[in-house]
PDB file of N, CA and C in Angstrom:
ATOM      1  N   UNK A   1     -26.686  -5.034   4.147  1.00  0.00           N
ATOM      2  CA  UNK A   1     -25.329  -5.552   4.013  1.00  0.00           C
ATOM      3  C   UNK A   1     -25.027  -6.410   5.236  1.00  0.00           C
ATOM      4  N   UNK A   2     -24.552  -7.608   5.312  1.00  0.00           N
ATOM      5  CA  UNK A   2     -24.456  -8.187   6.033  1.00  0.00           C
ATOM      6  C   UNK A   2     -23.179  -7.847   6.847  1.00  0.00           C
ATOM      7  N   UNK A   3     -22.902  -8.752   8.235  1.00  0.00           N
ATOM      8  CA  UNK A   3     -21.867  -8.173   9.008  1.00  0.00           C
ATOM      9  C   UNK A   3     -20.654  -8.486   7.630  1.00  0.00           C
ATOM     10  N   UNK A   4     -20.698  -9.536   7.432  1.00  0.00           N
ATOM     11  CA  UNK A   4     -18.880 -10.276   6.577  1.00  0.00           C
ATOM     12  C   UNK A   4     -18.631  -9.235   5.602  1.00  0.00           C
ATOM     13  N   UNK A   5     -19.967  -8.873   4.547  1.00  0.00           N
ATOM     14  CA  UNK A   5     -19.860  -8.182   3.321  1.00  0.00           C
ATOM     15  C   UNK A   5     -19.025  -6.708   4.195  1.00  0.00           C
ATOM     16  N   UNK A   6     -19.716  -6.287   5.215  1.00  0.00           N
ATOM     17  CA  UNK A   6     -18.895  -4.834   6.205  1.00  0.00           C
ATOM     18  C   UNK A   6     -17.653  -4.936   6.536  1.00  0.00           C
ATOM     19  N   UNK A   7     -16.860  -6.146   6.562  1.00  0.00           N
ATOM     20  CA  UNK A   7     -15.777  -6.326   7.015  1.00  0.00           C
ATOM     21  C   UNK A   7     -14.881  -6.091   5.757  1.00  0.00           C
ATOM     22  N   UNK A   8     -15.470  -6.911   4.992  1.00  0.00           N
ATOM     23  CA  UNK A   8     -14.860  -7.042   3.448  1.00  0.00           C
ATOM     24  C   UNK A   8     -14.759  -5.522   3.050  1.00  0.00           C
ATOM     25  N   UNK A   9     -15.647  -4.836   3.129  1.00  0.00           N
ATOM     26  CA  UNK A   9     -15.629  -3.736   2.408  1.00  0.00           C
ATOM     27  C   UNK A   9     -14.459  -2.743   3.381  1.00  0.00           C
ATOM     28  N   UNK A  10     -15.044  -3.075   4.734  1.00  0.00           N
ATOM     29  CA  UNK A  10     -13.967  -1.808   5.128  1.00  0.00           C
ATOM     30  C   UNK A  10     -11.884  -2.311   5.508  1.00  0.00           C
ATOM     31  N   UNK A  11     -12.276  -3.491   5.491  1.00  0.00           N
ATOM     32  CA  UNK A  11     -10.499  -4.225   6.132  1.00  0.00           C
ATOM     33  C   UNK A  11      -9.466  -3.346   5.420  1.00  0.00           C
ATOM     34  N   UNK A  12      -9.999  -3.755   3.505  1.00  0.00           N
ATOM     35  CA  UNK A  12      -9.022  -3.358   2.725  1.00  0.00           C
ATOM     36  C   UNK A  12      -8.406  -1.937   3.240  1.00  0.00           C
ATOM     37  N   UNK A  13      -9.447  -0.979   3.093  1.00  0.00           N
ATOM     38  CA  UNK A  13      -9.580   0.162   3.084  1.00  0.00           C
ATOM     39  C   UNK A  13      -8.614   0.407   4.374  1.00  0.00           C
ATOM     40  N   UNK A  14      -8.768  -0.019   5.202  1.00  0.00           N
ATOM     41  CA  UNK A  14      -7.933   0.320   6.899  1.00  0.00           C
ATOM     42  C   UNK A  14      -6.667  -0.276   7.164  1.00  0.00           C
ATOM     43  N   UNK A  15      -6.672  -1.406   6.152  1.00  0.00           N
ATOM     44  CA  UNK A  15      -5.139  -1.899   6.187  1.00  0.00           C
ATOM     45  C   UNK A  15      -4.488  -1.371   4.802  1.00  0.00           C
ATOM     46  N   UNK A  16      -4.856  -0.466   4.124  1.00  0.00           N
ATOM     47  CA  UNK A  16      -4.718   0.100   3.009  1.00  0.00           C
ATOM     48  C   UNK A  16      -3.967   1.860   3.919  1.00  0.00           C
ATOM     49  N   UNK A  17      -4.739   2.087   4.320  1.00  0.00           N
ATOM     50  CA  UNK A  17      -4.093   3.685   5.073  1.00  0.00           C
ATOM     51  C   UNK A  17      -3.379   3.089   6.291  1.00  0.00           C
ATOM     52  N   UNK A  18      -3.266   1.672   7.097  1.00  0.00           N
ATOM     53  CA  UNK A  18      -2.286   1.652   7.683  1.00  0.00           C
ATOM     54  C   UNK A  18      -0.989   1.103   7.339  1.00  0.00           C
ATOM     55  N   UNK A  19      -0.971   0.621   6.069  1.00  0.00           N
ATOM     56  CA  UNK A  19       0.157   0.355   5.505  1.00  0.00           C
ATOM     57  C   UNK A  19       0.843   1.447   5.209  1.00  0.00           C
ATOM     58  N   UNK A  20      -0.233   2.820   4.539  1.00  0.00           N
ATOM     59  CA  UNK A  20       0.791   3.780   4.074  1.00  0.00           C
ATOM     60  C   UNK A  20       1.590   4.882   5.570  1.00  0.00           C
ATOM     61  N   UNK A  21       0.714   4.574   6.195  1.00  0.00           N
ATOM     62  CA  UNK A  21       1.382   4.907   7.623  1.00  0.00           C
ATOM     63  C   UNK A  21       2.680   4.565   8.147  1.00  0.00           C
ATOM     64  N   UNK A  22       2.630   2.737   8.091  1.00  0.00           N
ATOM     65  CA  UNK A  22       3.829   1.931   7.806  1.00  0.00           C
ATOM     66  C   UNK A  22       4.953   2.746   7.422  1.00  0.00           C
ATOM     67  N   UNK A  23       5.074   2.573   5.709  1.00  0.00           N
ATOM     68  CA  UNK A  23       5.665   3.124   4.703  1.00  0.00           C
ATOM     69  C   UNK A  23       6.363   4.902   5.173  1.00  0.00           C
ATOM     70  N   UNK A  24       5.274   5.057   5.214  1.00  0.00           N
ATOM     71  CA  UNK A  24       5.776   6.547   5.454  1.00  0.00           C
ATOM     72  C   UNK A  24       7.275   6.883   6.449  1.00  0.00           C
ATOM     73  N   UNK A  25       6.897   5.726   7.605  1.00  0.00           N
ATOM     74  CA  UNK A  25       7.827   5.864   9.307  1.00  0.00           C
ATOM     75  C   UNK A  25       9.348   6.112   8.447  1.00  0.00           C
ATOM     76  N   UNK A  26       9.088   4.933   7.269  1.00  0.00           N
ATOM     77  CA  UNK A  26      10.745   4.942   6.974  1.00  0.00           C
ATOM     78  C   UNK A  26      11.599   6.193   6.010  1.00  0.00           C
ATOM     79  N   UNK A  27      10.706   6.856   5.898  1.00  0.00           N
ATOM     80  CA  UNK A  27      10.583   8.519   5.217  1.00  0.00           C
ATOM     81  C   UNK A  27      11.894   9.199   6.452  1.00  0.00           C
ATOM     82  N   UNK A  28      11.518   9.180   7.941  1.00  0.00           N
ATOM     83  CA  UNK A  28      12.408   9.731   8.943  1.00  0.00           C
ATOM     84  C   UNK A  28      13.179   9.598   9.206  1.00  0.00           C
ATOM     85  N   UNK A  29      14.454   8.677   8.451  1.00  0.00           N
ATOM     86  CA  UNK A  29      15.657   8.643   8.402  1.00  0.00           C
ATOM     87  C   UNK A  29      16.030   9.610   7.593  1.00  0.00           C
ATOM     88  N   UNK A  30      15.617  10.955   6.878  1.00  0.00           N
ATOM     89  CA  UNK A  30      16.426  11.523   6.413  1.00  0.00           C
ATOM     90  C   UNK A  30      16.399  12.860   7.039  1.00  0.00           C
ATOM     91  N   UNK A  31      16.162  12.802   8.329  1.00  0.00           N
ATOM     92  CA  UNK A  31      15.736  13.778   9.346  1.00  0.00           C
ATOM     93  C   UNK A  31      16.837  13.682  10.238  1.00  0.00           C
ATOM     94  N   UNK A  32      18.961  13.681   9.947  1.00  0.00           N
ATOM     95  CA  UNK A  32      19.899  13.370  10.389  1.00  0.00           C
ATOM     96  C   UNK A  32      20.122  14.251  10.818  1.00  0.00           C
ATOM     97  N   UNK A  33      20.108  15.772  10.764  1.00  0.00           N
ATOM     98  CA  UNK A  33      20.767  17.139  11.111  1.00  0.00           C
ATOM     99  C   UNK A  33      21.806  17.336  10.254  1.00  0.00           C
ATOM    100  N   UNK A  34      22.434  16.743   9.240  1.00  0.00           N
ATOM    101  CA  UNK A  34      23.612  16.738   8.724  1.00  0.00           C
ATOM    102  C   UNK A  34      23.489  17.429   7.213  1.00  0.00           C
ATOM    103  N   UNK A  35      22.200  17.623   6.903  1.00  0.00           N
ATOM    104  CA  UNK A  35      21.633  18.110   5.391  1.00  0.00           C
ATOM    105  C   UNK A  35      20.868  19.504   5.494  1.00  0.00           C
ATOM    106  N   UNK A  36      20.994  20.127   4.498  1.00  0.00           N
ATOM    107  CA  UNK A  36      20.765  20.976   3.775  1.00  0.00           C
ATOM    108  C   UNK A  36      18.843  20.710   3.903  1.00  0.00           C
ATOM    109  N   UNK A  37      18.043  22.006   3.690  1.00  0.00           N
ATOM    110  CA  UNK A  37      16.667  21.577   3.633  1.00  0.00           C
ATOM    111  C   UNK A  37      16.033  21.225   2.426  1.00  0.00           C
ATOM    112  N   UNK A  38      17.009  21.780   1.478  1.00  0.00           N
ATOM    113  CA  UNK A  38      16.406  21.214  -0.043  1.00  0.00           C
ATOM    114  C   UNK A  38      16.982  19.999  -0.056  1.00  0.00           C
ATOM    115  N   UNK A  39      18.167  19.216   0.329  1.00  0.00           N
ATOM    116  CA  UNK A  39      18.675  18.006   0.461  1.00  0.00           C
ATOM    117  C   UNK A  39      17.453  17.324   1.062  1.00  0.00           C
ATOM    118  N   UNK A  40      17.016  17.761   2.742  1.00  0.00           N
ATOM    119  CA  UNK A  40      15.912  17.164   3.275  1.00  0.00           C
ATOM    120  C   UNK A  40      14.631  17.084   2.345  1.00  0.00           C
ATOM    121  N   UNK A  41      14.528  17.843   1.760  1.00  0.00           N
ATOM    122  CA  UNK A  41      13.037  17.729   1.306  1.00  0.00           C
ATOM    123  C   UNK A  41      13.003  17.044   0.050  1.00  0.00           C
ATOM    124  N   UNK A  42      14.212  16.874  -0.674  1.00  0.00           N
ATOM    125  CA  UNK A  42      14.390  15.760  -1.790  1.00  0.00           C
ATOM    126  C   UNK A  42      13.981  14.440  -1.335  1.00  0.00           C
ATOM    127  N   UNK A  43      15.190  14.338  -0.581  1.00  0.00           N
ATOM    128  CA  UNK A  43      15.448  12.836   0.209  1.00  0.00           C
ATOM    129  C   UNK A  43      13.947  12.765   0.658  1.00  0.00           C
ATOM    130  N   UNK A  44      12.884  13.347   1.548  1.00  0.00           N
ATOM    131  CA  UNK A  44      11.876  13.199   1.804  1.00  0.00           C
ATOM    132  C   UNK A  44      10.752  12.859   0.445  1.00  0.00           C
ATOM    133  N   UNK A  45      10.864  13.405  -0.420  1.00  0.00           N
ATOM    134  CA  UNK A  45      10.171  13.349  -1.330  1.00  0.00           C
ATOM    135  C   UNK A  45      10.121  11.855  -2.328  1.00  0.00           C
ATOM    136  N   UNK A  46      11.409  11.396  -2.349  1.00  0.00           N
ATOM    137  CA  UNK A  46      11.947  10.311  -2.587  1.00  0.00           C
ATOM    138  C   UNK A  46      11.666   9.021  -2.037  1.00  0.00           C
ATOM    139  N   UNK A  47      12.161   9.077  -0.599  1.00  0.00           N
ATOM    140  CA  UNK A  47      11.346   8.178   0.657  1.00  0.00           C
ATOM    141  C   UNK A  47       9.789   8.034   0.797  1.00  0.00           C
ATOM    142  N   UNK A  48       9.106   9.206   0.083  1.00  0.00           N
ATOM    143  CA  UNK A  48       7.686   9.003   0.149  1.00  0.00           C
ATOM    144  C   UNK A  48       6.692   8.330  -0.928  1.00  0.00           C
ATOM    145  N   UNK A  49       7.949   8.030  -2.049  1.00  0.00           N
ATOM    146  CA  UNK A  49       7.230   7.762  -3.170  1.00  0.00           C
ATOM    147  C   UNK A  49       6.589   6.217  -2.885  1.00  0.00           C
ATOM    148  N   UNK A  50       6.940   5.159  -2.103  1.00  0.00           N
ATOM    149  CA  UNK A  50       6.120   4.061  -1.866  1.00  0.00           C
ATOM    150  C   UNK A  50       4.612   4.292  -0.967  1.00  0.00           C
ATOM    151  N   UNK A  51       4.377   5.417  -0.128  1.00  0.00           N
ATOM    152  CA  UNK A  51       3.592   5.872   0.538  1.00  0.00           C
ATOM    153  C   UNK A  51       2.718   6.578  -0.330  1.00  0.00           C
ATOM    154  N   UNK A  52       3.511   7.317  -0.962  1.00  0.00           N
ATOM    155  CA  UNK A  52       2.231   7.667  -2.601  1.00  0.00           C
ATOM    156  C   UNK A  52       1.125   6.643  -3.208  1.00  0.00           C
ATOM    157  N   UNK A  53       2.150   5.711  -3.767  1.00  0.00           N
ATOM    158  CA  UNK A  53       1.825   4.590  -4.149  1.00  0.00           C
ATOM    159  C   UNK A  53       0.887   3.811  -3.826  1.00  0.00           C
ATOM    160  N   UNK A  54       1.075   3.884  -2.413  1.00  0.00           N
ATOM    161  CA  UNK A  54      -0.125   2.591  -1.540  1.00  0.00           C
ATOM    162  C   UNK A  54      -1.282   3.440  -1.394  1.00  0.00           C
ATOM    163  N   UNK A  55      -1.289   5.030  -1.164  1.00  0.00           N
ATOM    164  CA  UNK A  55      -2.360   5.712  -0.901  1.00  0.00           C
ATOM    165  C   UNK A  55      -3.163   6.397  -2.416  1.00  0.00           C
ATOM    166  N   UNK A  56      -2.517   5.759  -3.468  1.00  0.00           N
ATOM    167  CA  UNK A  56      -3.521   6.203  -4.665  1.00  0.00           C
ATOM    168  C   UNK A  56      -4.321   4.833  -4.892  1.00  0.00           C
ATOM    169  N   UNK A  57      -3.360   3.909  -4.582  1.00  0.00           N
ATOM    170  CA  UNK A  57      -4.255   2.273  -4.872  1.00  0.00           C
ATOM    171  C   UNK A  57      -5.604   2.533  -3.820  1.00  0.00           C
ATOM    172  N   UNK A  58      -5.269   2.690  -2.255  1.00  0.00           N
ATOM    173  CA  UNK A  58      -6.358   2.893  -1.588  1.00  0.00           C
ATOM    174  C   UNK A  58      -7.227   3.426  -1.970  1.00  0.00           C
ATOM    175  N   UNK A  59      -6.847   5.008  -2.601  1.00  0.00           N
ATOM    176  CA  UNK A  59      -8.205   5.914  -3.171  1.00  0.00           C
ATOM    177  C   UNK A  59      -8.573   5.382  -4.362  1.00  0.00           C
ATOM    178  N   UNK A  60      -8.123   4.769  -5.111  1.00  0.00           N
ATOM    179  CA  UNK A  60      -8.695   3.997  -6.287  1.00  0.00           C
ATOM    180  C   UNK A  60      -9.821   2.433  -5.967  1.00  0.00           C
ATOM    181  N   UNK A  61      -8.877   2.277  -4.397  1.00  0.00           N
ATOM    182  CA  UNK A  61      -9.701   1.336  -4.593  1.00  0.00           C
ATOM    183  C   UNK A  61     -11.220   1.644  -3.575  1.00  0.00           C
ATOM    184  N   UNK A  62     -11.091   2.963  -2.850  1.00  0.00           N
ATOM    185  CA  UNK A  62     -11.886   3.089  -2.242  1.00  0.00           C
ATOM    186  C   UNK A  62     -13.731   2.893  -2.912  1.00  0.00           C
ATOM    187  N   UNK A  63     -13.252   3.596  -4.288  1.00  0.00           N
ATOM    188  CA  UNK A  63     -14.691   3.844  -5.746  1.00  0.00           C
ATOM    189  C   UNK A  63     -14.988   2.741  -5.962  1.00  0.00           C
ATOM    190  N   UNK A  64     -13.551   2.068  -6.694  1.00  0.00           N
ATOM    191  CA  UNK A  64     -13.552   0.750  -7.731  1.00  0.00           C
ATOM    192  C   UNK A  64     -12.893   0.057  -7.017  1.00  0.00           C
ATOM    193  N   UNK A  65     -13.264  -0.891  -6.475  1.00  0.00           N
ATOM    194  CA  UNK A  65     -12.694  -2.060  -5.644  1.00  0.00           C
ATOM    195  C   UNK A  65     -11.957  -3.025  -6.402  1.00  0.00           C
ATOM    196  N   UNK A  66     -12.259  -3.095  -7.793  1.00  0.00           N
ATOM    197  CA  UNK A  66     -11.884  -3.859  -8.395  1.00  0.00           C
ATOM    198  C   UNK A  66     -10.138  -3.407  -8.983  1.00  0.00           C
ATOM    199  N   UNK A  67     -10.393  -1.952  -9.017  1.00  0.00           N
ATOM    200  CA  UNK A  67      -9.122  -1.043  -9.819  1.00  0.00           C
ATOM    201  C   UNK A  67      -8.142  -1.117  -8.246  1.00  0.00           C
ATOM    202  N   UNK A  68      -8.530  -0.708  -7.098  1.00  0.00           N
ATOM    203  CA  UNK A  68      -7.378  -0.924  -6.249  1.00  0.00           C
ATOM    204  C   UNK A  68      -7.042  -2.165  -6.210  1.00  0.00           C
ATOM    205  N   UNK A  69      -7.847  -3.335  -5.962  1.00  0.00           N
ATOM    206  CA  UNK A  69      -7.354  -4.919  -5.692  1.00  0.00           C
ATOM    207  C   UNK A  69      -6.388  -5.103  -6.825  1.00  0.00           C
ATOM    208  N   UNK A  70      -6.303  -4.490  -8.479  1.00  0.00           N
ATOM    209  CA  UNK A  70      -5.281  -4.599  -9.254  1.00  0.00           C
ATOM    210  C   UNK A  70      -4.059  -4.010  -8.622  1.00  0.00           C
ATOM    211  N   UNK A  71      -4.088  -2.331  -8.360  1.00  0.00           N
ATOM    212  CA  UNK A  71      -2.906  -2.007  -8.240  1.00  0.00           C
ATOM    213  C   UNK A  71      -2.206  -2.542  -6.567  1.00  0.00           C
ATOM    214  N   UNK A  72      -2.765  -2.969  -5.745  1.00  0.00           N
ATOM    215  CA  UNK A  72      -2.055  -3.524  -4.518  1.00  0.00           C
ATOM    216  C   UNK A  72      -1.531  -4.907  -5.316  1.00  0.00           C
ATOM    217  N   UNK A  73      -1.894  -5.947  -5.729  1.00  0.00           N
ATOM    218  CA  UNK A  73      -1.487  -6.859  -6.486  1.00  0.00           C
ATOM    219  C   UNK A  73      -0.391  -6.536  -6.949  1.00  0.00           C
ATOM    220  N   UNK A  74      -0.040  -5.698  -7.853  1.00  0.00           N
ATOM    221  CA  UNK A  74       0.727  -5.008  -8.935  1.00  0.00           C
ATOM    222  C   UNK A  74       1.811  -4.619  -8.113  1.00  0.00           C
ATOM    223  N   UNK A  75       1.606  -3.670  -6.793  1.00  0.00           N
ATOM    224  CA  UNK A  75       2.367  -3.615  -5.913  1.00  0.00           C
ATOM    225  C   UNK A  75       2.890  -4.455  -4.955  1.00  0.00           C
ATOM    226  N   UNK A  76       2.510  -5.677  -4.770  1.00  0.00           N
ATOM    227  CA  UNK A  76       3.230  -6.865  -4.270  1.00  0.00           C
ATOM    228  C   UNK A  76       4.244  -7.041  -5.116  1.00  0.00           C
ATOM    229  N   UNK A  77       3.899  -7.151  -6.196  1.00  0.00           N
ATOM    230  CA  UNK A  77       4.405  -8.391  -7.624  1.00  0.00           C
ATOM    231  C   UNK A  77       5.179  -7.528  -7.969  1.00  0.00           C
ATOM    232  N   UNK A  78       6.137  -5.962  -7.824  1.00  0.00           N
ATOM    233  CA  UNK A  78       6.639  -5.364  -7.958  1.00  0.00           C
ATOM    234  C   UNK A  78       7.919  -5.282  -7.252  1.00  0.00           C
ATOM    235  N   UNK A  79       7.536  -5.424  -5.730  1.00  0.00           N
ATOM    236  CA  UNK A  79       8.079  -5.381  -4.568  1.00  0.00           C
ATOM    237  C   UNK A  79       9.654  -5.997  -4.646  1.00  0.00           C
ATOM    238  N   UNK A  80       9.443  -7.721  -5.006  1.00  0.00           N
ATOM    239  CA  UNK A  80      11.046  -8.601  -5.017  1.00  0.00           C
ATOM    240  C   UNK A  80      11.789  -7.760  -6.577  1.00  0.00           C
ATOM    241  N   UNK A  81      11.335  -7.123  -7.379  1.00  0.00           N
ATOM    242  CA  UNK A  81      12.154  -6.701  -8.634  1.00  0.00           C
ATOM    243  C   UNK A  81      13.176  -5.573  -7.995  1.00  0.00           C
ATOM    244  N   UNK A  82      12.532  -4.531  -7.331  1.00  0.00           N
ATOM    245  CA  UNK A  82      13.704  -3.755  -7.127  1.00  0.00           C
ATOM    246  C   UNK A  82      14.197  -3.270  -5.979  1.00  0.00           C
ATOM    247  N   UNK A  83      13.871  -4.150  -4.699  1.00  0.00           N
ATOM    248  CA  UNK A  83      14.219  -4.629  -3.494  1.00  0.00           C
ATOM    249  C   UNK A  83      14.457  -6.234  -3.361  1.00  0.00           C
ATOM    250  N   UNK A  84      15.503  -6.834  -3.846  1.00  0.00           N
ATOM    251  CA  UNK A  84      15.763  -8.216  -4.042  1.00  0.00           C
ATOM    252  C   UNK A  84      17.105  -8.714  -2.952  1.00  0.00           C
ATOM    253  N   UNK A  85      16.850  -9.925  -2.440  1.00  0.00           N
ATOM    254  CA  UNK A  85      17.864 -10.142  -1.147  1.00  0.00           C
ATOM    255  C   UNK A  85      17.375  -9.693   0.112  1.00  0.00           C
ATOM    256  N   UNK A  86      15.860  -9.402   0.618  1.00  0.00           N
ATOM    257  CA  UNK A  86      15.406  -8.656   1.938  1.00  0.00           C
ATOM    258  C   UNK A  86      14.859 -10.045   2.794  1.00  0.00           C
ATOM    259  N   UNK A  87      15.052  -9.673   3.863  1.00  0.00           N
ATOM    260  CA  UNK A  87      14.611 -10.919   4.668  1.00  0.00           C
ATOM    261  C   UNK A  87      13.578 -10.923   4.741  1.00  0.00           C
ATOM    262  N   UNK A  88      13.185 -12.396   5.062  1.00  0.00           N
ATOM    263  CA  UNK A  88      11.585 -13.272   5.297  1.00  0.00           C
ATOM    264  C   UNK A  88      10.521 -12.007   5.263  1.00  0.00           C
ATOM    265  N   UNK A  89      10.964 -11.111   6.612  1.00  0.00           N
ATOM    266  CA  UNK A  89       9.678 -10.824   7.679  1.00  0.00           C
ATOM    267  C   UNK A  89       9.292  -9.336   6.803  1.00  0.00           C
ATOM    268  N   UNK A  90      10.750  -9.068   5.826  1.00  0.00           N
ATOM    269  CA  UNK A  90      10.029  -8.081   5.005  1.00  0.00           C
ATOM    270  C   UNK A  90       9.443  -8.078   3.838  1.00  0.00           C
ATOM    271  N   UNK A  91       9.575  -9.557   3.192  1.00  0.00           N
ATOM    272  CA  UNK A  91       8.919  -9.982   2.163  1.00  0.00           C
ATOM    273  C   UNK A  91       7.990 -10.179   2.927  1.00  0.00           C
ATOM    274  N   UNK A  92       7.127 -10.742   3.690  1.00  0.00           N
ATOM    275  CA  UNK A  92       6.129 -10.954   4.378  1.00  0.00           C
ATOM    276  C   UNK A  92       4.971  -9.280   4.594  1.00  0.00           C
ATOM    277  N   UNK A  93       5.846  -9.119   4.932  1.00  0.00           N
ATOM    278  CA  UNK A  93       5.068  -6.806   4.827  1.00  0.00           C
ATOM    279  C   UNK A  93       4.844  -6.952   3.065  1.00  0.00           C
ATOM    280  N   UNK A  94       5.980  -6.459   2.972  1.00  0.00           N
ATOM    281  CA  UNK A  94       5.792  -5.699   1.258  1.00  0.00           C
ATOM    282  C   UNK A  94       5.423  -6.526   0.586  1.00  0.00           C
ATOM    283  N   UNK A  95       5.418  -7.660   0.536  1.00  0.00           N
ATOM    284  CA  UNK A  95       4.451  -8.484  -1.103  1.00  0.00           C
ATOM    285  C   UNK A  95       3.517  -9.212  -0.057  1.00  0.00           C
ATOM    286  N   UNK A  96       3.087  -9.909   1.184  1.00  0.00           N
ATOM    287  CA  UNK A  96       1.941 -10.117   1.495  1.00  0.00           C
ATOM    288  C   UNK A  96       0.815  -9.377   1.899  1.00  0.00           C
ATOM    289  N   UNK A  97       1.114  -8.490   2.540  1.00  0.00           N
ATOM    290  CA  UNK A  97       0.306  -7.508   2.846  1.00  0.00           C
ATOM    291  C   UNK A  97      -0.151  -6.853   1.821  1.00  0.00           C
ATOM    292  N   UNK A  98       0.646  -6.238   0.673  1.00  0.00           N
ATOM    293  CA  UNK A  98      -0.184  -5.553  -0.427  1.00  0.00           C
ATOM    294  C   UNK A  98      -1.318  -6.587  -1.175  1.00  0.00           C
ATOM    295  N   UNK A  99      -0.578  -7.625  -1.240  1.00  0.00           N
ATOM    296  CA  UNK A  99      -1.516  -8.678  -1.799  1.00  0.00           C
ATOM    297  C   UNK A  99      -2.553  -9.096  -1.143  1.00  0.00           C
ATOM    298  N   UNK A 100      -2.605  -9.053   0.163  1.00  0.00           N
ATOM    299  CA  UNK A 100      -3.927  -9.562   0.736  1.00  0.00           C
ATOM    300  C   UNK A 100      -4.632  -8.569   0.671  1.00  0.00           C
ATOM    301  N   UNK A 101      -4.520  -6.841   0.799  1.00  0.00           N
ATOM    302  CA  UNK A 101      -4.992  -6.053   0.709  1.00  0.00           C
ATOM    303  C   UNK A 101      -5.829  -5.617  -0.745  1.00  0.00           C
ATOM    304  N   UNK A 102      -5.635  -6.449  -1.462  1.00  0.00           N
ATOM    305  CA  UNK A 102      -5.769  -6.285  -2.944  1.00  0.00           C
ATOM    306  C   UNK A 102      -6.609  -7.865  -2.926  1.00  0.00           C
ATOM    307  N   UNK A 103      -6.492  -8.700  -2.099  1.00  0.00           N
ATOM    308  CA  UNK A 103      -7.557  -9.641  -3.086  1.00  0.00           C
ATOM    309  C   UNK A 103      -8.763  -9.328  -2.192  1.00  0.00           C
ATOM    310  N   UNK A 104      -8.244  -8.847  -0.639  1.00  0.00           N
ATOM    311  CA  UNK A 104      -9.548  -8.213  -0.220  1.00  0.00           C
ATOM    312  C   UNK A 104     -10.428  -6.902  -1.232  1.00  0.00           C
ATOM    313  N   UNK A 105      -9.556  -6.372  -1.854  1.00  0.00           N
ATOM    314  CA  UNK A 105     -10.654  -5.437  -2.611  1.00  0.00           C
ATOM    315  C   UNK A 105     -11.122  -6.084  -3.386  1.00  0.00           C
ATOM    316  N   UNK A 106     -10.683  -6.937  -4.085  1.00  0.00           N
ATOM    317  CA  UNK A 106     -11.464  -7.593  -5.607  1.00  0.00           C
ATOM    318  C   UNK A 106     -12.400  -8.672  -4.701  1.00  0.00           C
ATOM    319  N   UNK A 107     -11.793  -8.985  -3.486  1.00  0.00           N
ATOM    320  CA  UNK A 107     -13.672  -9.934  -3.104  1.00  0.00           C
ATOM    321  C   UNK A 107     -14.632  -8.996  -2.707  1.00  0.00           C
ATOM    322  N   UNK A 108     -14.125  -7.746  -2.364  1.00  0.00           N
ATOM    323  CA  UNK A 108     -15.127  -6.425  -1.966  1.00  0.00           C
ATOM    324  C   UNK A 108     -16.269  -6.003  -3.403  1.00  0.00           C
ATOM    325  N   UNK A 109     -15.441  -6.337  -4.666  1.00  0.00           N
ATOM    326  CA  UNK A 109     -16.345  -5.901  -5.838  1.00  0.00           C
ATOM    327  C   UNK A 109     -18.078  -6.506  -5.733  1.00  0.00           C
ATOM    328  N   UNK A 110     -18.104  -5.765  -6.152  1.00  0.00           N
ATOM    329  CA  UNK A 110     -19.991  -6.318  -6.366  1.00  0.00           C
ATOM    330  C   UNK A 110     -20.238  -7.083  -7.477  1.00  0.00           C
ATOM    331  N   UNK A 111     -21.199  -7.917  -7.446  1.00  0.00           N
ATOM    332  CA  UNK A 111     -21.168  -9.058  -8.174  1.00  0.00           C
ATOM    333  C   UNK A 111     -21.802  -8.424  -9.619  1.00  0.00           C
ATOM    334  N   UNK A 112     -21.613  -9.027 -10.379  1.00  0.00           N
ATOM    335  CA  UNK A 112     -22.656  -7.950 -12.113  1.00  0.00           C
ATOM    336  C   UNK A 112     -23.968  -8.991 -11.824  1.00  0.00           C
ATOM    337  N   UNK A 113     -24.930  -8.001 -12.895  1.00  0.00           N
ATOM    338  CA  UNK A 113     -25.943  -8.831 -12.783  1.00  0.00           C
ATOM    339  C   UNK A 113     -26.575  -9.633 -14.224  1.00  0.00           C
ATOM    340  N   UNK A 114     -25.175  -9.584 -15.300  1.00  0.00           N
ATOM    341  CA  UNK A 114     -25.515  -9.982 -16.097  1.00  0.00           C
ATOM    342  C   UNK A 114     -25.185 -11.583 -16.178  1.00  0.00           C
TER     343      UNK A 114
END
């Protein structure tokens, strides 16, 4: 495997678990002192569902490179529908980053040999 094909294969993958890292930080705003722990652990559960998200595409795409590069795609192209009106630098995170992370997996696929 050459050095580029190593890069390709592992980038996705590392900007794939540091995105959901990302994602996650904003989970700790519901850590106010002012709630109840089943309140907390809703609200937590809730806040985590984009961190879900990015970390099943990763493990999907970890096998099938081809099946995560869909769902990060999917998760860009998702992003402006039900977060609409966000500035530049966070359209820039949430729909570029998933997307580059996703065409890096589909150039990660292996070529067929038919």
């Amino acid at each position: 495997m050459t050095k580029f094909r190593k890069i390709i294969h592992w980038l996705p993958r590392l900007l794939g678990i540091g995105l959901a890292l990302f994602t996650a930080i904003f989970a700790l705003d519901v850590f106010d002192g002012q709630k109840s722990p089943a309140e907390i652990a809703l609200a937590l559960s809730i806040h985590l569902i984009p961190t879900f998200l990015v970390l099943i595409a990763t493990g999907l795409g970890w096998h099938r490179s081809w099946l995560g590069g869909f769902f990060f795609v999917c998760l860009g192209a998702a992003y402006p529908f039900y977060f609409e009106g966000r500035s530049l630098i966070a359209n820039i995170v949430f729909i570029g980053v998933p997307m580059l992370i996703g065409f890096l997996f589909i150039m990660d696929r292996k070529p067929s040999l038919a």
